[in-house]
C-alpha atoms as a PDB file:
ATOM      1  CA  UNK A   1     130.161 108.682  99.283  1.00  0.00           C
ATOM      2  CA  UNK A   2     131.933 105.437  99.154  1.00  0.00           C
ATOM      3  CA  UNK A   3     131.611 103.048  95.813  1.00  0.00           C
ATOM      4  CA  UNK A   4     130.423 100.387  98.778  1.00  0.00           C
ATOM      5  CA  UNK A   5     127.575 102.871  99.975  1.00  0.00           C
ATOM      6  CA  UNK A   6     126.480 104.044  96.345  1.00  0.00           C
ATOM      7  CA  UNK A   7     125.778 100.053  95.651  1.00  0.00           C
ATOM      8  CA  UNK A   8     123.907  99.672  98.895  1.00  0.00           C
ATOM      9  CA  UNK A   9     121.845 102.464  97.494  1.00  0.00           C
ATOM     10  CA  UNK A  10     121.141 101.141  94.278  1.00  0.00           C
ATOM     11  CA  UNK A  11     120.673  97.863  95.015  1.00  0.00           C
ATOM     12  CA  UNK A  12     117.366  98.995  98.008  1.00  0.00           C
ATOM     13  CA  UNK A  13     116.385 101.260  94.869  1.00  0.00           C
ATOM     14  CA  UNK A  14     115.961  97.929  92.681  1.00  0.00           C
ATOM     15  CA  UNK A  15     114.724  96.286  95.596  1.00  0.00           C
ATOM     16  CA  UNK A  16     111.724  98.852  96.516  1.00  0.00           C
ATOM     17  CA  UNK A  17     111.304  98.843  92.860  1.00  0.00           C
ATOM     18  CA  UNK A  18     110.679  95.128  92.375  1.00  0.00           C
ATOM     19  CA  UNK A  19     108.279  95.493  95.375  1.00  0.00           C
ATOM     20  CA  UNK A  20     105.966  98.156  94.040  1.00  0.00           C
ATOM     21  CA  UNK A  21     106.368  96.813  90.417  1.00  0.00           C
ATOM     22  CA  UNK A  22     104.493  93.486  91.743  1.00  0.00           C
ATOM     23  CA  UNK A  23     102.216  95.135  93.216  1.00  0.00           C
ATOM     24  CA  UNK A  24     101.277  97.370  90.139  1.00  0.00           C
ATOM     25  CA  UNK A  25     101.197  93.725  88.134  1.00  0.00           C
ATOM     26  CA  UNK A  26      99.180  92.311  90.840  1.00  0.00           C
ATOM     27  CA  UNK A  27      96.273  95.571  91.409  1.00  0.00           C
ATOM     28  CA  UNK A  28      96.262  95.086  87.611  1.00  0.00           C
ATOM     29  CA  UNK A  29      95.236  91.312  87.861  1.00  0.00           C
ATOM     30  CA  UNK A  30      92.094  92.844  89.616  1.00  0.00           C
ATOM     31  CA  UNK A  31      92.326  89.796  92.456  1.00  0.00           C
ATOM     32  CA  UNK A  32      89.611  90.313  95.660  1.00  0.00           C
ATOM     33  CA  UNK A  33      92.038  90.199  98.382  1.00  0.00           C
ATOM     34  CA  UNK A  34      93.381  93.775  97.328  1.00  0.00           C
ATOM     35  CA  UNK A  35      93.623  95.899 100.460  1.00  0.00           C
ATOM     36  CA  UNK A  36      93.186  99.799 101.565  1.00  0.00           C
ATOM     37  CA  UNK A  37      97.202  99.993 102.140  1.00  0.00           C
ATOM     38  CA  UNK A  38      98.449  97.955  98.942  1.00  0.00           C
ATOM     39  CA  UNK A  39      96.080 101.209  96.754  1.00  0.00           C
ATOM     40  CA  UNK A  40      97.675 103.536  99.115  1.00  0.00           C
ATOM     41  CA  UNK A  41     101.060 102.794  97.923  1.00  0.00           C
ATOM     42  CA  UNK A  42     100.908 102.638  94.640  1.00  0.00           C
ATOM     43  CA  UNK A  43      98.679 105.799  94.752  1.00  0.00           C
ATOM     44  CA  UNK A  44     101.632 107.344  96.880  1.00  0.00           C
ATOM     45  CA  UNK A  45     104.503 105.831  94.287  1.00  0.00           C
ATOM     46  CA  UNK A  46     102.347 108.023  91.584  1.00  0.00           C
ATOM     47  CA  UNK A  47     102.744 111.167  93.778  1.00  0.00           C
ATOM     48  CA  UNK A  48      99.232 111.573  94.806  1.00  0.00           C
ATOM     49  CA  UNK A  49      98.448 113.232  98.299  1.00  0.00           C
ATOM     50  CA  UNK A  50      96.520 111.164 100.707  1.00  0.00           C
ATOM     51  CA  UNK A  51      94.372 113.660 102.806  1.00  0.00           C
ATOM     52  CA  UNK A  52      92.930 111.696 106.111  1.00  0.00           C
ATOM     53  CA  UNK A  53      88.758 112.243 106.387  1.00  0.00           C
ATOM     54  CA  UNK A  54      87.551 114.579 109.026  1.00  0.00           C
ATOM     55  CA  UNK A  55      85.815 111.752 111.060  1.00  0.00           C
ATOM     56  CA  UNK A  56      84.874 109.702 108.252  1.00  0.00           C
ATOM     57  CA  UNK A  57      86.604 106.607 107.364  1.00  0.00           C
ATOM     58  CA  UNK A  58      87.001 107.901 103.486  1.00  0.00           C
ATOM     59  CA  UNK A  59      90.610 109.236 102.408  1.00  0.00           C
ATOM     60  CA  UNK A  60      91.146 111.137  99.262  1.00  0.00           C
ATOM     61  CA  UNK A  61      94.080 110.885  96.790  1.00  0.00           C
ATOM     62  CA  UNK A  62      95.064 113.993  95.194  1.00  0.00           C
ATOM     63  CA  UNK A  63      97.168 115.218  92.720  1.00  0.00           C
ATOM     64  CA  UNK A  64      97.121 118.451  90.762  1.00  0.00           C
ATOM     65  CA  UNK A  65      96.032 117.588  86.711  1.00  0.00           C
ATOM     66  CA  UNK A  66      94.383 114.496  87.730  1.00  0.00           C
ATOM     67  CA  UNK A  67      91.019 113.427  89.073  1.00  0.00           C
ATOM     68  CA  UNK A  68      90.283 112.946  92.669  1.00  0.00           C
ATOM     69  CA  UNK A  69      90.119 109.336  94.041  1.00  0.00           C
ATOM     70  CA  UNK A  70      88.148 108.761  97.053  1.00  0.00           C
ATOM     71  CA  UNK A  71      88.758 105.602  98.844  1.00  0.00           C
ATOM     72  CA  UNK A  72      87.278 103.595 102.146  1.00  0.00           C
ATOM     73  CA  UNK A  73      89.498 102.744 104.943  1.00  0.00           C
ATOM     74  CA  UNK A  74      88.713  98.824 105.265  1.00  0.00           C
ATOM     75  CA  UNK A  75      89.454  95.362 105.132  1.00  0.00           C
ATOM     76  CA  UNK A  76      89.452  93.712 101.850  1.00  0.00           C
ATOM     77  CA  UNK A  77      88.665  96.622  98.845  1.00  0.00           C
ATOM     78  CA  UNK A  78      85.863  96.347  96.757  1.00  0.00           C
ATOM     79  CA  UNK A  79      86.182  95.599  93.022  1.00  0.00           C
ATOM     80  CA  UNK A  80      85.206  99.298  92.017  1.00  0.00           C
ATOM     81  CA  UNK A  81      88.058 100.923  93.942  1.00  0.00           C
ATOM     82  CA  UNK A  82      90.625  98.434  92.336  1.00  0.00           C
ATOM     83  CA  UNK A  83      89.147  98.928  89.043  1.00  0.00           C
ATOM     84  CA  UNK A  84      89.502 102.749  89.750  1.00  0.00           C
ATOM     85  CA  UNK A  85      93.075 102.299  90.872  1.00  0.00           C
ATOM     86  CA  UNK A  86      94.245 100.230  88.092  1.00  0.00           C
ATOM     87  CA  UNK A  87      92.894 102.864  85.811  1.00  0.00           C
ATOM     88  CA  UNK A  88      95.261 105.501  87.784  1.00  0.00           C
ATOM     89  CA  UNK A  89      98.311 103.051  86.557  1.00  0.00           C
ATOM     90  CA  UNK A  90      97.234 102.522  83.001  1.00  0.00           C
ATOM     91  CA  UNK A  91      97.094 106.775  82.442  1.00  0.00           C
ATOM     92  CA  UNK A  92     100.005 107.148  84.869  1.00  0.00           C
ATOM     93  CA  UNK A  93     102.054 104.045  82.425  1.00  0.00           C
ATOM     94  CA  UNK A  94     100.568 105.818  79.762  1.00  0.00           C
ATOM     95  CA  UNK A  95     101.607 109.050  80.309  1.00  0.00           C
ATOM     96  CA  UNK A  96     105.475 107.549  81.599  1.00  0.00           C
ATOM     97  CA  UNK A  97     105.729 106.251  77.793  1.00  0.00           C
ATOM     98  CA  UNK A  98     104.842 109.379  76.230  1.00  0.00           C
ATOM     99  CA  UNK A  99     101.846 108.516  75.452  1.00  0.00           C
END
């Protein structure tokens, strides 16, 4: 691997990182607008399992330790869901710190 390629690499790692840290800030902010694939990814970025519903529009998030997160497949997400989500970071930030 060329010095050129490793700093490609690096810099799309700080760039994904910046990405998903605003969104962490922002789910935190608890806004209204927060949507069903903005929870995914941050639910994804903290290694849970997304496990598509069996005809239902309801997808859980999994991951072993941790409780399970159940979450509608809509527009706009209601305030519980964020609430729930932004709980998920704080333990997940928590935990990260030693905590």
């Amino acid at each position: 691997m060329t010095p050129y390629t490793m700093s490609y690499i690096l810099r799309k790692e700080e760039f994904f990182m910046s990405q998903i840290e605003k969104l962490i800030q922002r789910i935190c902010e608890l806004p209204d607008d927060v949507r069903f694939d903005e929870l995914c990814k941050v639910l994804t970025y903290y290694q849970y399992e997304m496990i598509s519903p069996a005809g239902g529009s309801h997808y859980k998030f999994v991951k072993p330790g941790h409780e399970t997160i159940v979450l509608p497949k809509h527009g706009s997400m209601k305030k519980v869901y964020v609430v729930k989500v932004k709980k998920i970071i704080e333990e997940e930030e928590d935990h990260e710190n030693g905590g």
